[in-house]
C-alpha atoms as a PDB file:
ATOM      1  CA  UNK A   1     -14.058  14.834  -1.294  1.00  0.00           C
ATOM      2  CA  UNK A   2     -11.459  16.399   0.326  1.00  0.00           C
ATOM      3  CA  UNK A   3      -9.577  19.475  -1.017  1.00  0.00           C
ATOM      4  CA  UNK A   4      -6.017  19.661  -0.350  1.00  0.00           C
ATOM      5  CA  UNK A   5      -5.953  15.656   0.589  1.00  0.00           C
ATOM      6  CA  UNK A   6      -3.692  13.516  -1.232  1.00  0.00           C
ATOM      7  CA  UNK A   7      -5.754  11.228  -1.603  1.00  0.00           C
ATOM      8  CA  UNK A   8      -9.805  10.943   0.076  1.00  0.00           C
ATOM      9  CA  UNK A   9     -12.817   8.649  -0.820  1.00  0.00           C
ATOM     10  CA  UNK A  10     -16.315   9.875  -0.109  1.00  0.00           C
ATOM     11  CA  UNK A  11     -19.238   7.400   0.550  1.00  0.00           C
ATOM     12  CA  UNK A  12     -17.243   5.046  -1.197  1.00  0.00           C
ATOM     13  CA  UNK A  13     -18.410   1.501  -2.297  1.00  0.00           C
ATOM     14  CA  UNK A  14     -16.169  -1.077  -3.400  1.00  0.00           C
ATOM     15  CA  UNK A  15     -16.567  -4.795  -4.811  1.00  0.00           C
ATOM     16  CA  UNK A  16     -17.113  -7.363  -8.085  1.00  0.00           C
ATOM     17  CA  UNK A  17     -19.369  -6.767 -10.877  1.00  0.00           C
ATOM     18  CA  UNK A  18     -22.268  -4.884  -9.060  1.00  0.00           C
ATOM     19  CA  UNK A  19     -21.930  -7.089  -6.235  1.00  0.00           C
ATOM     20  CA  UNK A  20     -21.181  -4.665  -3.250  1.00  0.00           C
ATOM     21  CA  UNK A  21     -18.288  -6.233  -0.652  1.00  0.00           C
ATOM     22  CA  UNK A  22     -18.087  -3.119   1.111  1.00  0.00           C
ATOM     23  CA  UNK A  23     -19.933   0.356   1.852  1.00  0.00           C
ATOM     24  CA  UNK A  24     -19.404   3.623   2.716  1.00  0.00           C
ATOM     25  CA  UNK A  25     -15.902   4.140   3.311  1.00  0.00           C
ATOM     26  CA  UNK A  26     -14.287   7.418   3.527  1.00  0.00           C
ATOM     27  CA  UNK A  27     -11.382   8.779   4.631  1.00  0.00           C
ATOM     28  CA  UNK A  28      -8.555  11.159   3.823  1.00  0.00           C
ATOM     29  CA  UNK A  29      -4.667  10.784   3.421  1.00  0.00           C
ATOM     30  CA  UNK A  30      -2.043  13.613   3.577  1.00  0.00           C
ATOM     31  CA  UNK A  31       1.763  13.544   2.608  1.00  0.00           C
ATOM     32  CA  UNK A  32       3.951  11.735   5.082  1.00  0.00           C
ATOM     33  CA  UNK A  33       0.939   9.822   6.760  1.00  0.00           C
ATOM     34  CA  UNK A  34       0.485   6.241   6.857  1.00  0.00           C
ATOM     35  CA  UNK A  35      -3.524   5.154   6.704  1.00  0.00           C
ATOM     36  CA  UNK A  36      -3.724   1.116   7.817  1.00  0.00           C
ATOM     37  CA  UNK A  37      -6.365  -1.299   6.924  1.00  0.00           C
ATOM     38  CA  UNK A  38      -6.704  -4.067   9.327  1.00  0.00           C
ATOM     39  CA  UNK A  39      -9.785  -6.249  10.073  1.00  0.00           C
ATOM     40  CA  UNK A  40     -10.849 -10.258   9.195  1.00  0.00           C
ATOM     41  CA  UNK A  41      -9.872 -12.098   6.021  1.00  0.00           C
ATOM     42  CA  UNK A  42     -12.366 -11.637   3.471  1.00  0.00           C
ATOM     43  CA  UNK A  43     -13.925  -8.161   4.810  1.00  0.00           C
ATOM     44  CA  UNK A  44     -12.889  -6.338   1.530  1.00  0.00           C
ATOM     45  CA  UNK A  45      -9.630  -4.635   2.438  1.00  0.00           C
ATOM     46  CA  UNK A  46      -7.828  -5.545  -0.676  1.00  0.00           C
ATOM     47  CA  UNK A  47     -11.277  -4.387  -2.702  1.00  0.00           C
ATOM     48  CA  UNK A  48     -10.693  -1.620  -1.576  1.00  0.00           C
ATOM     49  CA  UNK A  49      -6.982  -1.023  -2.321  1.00  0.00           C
ATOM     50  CA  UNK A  50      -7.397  -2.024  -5.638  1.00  0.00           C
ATOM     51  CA  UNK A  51     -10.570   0.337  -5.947  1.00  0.00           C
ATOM     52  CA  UNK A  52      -8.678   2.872  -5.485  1.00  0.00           C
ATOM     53  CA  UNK A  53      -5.970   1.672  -7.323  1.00  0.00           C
ATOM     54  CA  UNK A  54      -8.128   1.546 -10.397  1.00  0.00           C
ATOM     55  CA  UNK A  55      -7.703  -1.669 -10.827  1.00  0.00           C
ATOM     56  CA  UNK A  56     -11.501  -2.080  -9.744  1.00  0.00           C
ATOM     57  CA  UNK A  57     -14.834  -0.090 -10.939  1.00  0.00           C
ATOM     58  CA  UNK A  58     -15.953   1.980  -7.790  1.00  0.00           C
ATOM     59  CA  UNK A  59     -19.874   1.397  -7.552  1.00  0.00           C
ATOM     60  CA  UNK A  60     -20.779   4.653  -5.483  1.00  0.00           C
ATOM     61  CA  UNK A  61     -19.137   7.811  -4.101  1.00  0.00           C
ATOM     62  CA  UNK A  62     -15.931   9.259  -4.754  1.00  0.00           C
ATOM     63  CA  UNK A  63     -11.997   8.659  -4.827  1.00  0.00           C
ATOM     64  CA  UNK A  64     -10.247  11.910  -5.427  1.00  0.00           C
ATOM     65  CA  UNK A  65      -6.248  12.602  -5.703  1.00  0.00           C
ATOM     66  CA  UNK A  66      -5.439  16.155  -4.669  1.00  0.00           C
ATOM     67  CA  UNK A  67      -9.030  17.185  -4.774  1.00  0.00           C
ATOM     68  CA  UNK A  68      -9.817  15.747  -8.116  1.00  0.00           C
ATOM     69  CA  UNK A  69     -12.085  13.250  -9.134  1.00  0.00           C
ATOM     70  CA  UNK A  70     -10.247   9.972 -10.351  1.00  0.00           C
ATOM     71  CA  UNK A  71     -12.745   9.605 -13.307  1.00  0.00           C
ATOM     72  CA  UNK A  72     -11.142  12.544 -14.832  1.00  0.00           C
ATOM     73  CA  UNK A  73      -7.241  11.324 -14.340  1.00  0.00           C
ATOM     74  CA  UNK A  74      -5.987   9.719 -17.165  1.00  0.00           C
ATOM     75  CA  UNK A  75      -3.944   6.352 -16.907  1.00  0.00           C
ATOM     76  CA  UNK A  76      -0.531   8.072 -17.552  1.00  0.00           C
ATOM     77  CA  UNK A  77      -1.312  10.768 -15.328  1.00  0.00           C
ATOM     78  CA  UNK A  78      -2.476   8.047 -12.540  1.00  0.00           C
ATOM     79  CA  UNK A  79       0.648   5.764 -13.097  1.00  0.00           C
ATOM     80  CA  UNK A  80       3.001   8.813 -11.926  1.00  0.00           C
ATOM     81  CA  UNK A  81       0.729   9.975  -8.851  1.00  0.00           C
ATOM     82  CA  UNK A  82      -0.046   6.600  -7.780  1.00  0.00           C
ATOM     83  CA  UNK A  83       2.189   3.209  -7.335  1.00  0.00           C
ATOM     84  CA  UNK A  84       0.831  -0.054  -5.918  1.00  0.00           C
ATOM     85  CA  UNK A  85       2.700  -3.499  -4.397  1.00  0.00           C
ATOM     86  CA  UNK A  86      -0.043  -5.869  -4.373  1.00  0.00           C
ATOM     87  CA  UNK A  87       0.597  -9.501  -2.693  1.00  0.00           C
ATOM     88  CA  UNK A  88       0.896 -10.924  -5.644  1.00  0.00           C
ATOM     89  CA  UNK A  89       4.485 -12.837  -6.485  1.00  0.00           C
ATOM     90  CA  UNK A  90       5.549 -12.056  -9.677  1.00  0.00           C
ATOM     91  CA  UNK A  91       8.103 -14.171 -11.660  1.00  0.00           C
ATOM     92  CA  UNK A  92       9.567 -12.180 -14.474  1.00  0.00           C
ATOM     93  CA  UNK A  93      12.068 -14.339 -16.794  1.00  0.00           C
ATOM     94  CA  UNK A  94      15.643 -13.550 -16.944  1.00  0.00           C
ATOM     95  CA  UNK A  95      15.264 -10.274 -14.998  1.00  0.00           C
ATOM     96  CA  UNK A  96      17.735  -8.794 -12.186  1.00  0.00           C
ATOM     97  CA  UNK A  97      16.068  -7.034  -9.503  1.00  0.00           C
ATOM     98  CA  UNK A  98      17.588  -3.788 -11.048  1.00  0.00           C
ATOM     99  CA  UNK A  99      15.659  -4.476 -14.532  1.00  0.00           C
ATOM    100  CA  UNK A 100      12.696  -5.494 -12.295  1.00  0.00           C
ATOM    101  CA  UNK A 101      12.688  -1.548 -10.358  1.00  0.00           C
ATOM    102  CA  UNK A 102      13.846  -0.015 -14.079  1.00  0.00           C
ATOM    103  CA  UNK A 103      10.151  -1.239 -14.850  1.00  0.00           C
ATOM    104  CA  UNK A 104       8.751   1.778 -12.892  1.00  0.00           C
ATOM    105  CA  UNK A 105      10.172   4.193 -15.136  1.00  0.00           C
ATOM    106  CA  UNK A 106       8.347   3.362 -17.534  1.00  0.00           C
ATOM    107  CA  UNK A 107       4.873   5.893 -17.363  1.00  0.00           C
ATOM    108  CA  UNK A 108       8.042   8.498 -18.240  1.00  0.00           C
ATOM    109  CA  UNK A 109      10.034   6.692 -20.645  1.00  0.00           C
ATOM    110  CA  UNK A 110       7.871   6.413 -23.797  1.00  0.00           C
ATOM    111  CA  UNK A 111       6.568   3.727 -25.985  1.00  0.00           C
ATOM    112  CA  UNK A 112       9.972   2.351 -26.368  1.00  0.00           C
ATOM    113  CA  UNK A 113      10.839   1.828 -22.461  1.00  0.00           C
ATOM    114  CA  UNK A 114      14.586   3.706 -23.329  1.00  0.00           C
ATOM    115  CA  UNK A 115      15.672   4.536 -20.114  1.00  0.00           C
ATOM    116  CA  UNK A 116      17.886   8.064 -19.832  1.00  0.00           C
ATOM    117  CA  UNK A 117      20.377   8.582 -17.704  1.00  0.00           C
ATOM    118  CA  UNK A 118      18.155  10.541 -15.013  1.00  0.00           C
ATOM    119  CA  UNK A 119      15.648   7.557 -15.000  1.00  0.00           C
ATOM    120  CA  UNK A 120      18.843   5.315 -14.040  1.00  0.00           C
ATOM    121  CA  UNK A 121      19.827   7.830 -11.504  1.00  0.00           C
ATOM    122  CA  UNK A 122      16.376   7.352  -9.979  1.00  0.00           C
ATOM    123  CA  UNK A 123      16.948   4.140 -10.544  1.00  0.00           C
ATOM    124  CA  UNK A 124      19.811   3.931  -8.159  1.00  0.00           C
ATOM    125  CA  UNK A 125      18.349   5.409  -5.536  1.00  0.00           C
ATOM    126  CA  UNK A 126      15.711   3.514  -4.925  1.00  0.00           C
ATOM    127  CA  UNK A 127      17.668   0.452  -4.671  1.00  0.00           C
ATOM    128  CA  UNK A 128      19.784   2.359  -2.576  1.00  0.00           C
ATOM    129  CA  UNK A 129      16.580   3.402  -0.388  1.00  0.00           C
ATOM    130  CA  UNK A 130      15.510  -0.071   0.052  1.00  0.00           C
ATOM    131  CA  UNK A 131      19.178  -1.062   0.779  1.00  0.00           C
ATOM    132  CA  UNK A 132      19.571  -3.792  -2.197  1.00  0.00           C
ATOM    133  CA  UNK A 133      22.741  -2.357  -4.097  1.00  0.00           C
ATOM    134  CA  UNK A 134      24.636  -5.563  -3.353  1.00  0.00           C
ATOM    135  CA  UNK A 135      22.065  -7.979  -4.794  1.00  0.00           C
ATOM    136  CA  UNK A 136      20.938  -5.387  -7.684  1.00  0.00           C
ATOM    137  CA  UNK A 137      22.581  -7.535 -10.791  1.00  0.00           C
ATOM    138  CA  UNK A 138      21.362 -10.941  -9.511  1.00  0.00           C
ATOM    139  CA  UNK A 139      18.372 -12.316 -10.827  1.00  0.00           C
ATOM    140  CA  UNK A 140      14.944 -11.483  -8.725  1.00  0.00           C
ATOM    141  CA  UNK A 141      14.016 -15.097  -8.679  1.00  0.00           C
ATOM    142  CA  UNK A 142      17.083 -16.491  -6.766  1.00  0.00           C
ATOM    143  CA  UNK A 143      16.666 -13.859  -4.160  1.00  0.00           C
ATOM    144  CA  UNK A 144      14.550 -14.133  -0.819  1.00  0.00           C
ATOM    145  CA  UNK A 145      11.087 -13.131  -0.557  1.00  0.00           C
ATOM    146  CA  UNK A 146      12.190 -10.237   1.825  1.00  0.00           C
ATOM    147  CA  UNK A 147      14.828  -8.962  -0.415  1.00  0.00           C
ATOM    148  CA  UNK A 148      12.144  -9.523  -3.570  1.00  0.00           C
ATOM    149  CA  UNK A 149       9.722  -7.446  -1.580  1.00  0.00           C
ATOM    150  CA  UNK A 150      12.134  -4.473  -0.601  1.00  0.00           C
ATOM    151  CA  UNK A 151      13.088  -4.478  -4.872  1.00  0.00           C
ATOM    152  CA  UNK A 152       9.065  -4.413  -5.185  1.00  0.00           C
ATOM    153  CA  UNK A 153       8.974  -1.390  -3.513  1.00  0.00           C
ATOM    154  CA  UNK A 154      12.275   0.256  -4.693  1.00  0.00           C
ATOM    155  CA  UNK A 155       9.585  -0.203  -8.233  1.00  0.00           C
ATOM    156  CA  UNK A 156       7.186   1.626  -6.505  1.00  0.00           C
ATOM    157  CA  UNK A 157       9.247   4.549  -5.610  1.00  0.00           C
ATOM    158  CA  UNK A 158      10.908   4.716  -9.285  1.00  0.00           C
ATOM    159  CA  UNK A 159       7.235   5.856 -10.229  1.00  0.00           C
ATOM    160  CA  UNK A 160       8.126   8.967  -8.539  1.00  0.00           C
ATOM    161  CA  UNK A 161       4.348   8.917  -6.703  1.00  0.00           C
ATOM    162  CA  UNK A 162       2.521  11.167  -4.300  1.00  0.00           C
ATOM    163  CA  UNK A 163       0.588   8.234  -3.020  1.00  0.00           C
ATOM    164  CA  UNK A 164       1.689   4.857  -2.395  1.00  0.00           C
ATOM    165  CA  UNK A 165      -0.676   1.773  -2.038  1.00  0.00           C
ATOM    166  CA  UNK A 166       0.379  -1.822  -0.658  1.00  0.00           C
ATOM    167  CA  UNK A 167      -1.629  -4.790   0.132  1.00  0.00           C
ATOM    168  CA  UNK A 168      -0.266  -7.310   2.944  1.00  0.00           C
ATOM    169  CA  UNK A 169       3.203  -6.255   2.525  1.00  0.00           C
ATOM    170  CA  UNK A 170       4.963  -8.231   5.213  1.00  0.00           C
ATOM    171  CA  UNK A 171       2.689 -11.244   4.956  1.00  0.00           C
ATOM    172  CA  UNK A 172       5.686 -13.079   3.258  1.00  0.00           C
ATOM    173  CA  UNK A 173       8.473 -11.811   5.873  1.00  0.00           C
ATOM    174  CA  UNK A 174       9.893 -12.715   8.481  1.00  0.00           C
ATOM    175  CA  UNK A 175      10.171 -10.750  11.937  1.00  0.00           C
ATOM    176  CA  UNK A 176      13.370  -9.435  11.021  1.00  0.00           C
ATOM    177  CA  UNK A 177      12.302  -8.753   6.988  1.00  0.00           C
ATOM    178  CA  UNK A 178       8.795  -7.107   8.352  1.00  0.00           C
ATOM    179  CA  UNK A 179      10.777  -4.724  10.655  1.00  0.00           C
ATOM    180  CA  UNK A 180      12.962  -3.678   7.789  1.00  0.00           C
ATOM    181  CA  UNK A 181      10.364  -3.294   5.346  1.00  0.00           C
ATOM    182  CA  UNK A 182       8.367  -1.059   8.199  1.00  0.00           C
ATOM    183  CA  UNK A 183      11.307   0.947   8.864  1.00  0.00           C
ATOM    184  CA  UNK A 184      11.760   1.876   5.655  1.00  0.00           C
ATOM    185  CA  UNK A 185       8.173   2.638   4.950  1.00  0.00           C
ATOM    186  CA  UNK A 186       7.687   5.102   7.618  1.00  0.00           C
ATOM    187  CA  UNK A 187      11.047   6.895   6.502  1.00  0.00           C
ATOM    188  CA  UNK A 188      10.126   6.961   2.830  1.00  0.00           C
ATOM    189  CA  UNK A 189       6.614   8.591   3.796  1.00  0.00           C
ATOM    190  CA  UNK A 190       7.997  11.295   6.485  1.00  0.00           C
ATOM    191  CA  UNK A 191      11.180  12.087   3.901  1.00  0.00           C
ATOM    192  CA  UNK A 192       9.550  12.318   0.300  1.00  0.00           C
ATOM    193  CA  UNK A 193       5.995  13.614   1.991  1.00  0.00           C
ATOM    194  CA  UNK A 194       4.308  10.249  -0.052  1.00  0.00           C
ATOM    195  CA  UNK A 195       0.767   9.103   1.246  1.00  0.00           C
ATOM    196  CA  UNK A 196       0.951   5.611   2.474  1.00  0.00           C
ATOM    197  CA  UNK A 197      -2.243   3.126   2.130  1.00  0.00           C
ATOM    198  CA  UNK A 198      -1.431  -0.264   3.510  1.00  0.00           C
ATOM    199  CA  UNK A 199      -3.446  -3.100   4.546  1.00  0.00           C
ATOM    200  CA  UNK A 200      -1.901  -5.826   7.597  1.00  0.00           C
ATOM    201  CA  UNK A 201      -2.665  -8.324   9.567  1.00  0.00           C
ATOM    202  CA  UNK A 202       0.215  -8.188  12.133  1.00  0.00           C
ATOM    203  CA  UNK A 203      -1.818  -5.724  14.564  1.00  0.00           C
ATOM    204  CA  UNK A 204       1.238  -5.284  16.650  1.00  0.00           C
ATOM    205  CA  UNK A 205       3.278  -3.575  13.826  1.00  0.00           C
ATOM    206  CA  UNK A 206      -0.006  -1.726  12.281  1.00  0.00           C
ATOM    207  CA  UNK A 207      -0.552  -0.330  15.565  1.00  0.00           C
ATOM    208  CA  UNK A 208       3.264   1.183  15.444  1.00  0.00           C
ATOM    209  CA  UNK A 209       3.614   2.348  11.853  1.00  0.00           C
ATOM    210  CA  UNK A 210       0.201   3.874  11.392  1.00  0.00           C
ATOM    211  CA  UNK A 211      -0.907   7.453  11.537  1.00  0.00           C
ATOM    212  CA  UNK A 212      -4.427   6.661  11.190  1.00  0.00           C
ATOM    213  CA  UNK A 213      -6.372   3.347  10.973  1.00  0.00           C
ATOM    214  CA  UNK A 214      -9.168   1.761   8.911  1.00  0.00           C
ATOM    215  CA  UNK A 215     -11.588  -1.424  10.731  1.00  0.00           C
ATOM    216  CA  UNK A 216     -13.206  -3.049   7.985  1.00  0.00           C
ATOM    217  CA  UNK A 217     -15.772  -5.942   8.947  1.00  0.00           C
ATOM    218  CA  UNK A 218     -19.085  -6.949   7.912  1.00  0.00           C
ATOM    219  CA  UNK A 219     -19.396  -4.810   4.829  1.00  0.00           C
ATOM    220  CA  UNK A 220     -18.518  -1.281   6.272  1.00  0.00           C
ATOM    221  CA  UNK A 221     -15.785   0.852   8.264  1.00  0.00           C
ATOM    222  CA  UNK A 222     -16.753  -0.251  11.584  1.00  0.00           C
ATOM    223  CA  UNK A 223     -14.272   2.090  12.625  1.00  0.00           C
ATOM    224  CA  UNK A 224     -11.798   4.572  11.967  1.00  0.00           C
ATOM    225  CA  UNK A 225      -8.999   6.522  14.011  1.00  0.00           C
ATOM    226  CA  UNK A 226      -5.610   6.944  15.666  1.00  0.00           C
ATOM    227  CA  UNK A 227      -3.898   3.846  16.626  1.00  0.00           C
ATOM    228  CA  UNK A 228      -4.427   4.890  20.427  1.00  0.00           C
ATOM    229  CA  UNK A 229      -8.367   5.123  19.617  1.00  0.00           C
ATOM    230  CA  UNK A 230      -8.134   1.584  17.829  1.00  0.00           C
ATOM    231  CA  UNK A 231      -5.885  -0.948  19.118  1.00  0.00           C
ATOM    232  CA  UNK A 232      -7.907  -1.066  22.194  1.00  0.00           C
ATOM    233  CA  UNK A 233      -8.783  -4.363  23.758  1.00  0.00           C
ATOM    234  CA  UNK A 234     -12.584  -3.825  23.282  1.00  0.00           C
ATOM    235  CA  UNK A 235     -12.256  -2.878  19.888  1.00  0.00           C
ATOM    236  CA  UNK A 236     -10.144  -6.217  18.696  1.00  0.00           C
ATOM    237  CA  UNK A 237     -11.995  -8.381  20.461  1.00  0.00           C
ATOM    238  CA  UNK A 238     -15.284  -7.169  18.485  1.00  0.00           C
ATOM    239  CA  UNK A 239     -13.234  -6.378  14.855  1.00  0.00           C
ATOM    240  CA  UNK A 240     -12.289 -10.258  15.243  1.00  0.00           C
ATOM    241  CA  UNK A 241     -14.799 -11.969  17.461  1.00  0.00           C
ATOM    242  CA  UNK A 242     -12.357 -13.142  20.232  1.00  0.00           C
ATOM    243  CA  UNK A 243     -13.210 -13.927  23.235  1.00  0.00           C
ATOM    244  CA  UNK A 244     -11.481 -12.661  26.420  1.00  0.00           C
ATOM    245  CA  UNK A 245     -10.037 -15.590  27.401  1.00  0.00           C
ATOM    246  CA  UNK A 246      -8.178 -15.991  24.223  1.00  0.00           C
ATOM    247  CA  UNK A 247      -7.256 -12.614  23.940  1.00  0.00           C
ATOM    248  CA  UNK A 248      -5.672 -11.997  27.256  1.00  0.00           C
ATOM    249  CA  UNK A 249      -3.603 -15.554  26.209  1.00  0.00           C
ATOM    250  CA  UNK A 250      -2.363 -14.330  22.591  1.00  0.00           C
ATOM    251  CA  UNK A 251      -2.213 -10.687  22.765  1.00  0.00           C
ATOM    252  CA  UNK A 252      -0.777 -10.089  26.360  1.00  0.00           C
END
């Protein structure tokens, strides 16, 4: 484990019952740093999001938040260090997207869910960080998926968290939509210091909004660095078994 670290894993092994998808992953996130997963479908990258999340049993090593053990967080404690945007689509009944991002208040608002009027001020400004005060009072499920995704994350950021975990974000978006939500990702993680764990296909966008980078394949890290150490030629080719040929067609 990492002191200091907002969040590290240690020899970390992640998967389903005691059925191990991947092994021995480690790494280590600071404030205002963006850590990408990237790699094949089916490798394990949303295992391990979800691992850490806590959503998952880890079956070795160690996932530690500010140098502590997760084991010894409790749930509430968790809820307001960590928030997650899986790829999931919810469909919440009768709900505006600004009831929908009131929903993250609620590891601070009690058994009752009353919000006060600080928890609406955060409120606010999260929908006014994603830019969705004109389409705050309309219901989530008449809005697009880009707009639904940006009031997914405005949820996220009500939580108030040092650490912020999303799986296939953009995967939904368009090119304009994925540009937006990338945008405001990198601001929200160099302006309110939050550590950013994100898996993504589009290797063109991971390569610009990451700090650091994750290659999962075959079970294991089968590598880990800076973007300019990563998204090499070589390296893709090998992550995804392309050839030459049809790399130098698609990716140039």
């Amino acid at each position: 484990m990492t002191r200091g670290a907002f969040v590290s894993a240690d020899g970390l092994s992640v998967g389903y019952g005691r059925k191990i998808t991947v092994n021995g992953v480690e790494f280590c996130v600071n404030g205002g740093e963006i850590l990408t997963l990237i790699g094949p479908n089916g490798a394990g990258k949303s295992t391990i999001l979800k691992t850490i999340a806590g959503y998952l049993r880890r079956l070795d090593g160690n996932i530690a938040i500010h140098g502590e053990n997760t084991d010894k967080i409790s749930v509430k404690k968790m809820a307001e260090k960590l928030s997650v945007v899986l790829t999931e689509r919810i469909r919440p009944e009768l709900m505006t997207c600004r009831e929908v991002v009131e929903t993250g208040r609620y590891p601070y608002t009690g058994g009752f869910g009353i919000l006060t009027r600080k928890d609406k001020q955060i409120v606010s400004e999260a929908i006014k960080t994603v830019s969705m005060q004109d389409f705050a009072d309309m219901d989530f499920n008449l809005v697009s998926d880009g707009q639904r995704q940006r009031v997914m994350l405005a949820r996220a950021i009500c939580q108030e968290p040092d650490i912020l975990i999303l799986d296939e974000p953009t995967s939904y978006l368009d090119v304009h939509h994925k540009i937006m939500f990338l945008e405001i990702l990198r601001r929200l993680a160099l302006e309110k210091q939050i550590a950013v764990i994100v898996s993504m296909h589009e290797l063109d966008f991971a390569e610009k909004v990451s700090d650091y980078a994750l290659c999962i394949k075959d079970g294991k890290v089968f590598l880990s660095g800076t973007p300019d150490k990563i998204f090499t030629k070589e390296n893709i080719m090998e992550l995804y078994d392309v050839t030459e040929e049809l790399y130098d067609k698609y990716f140039r």
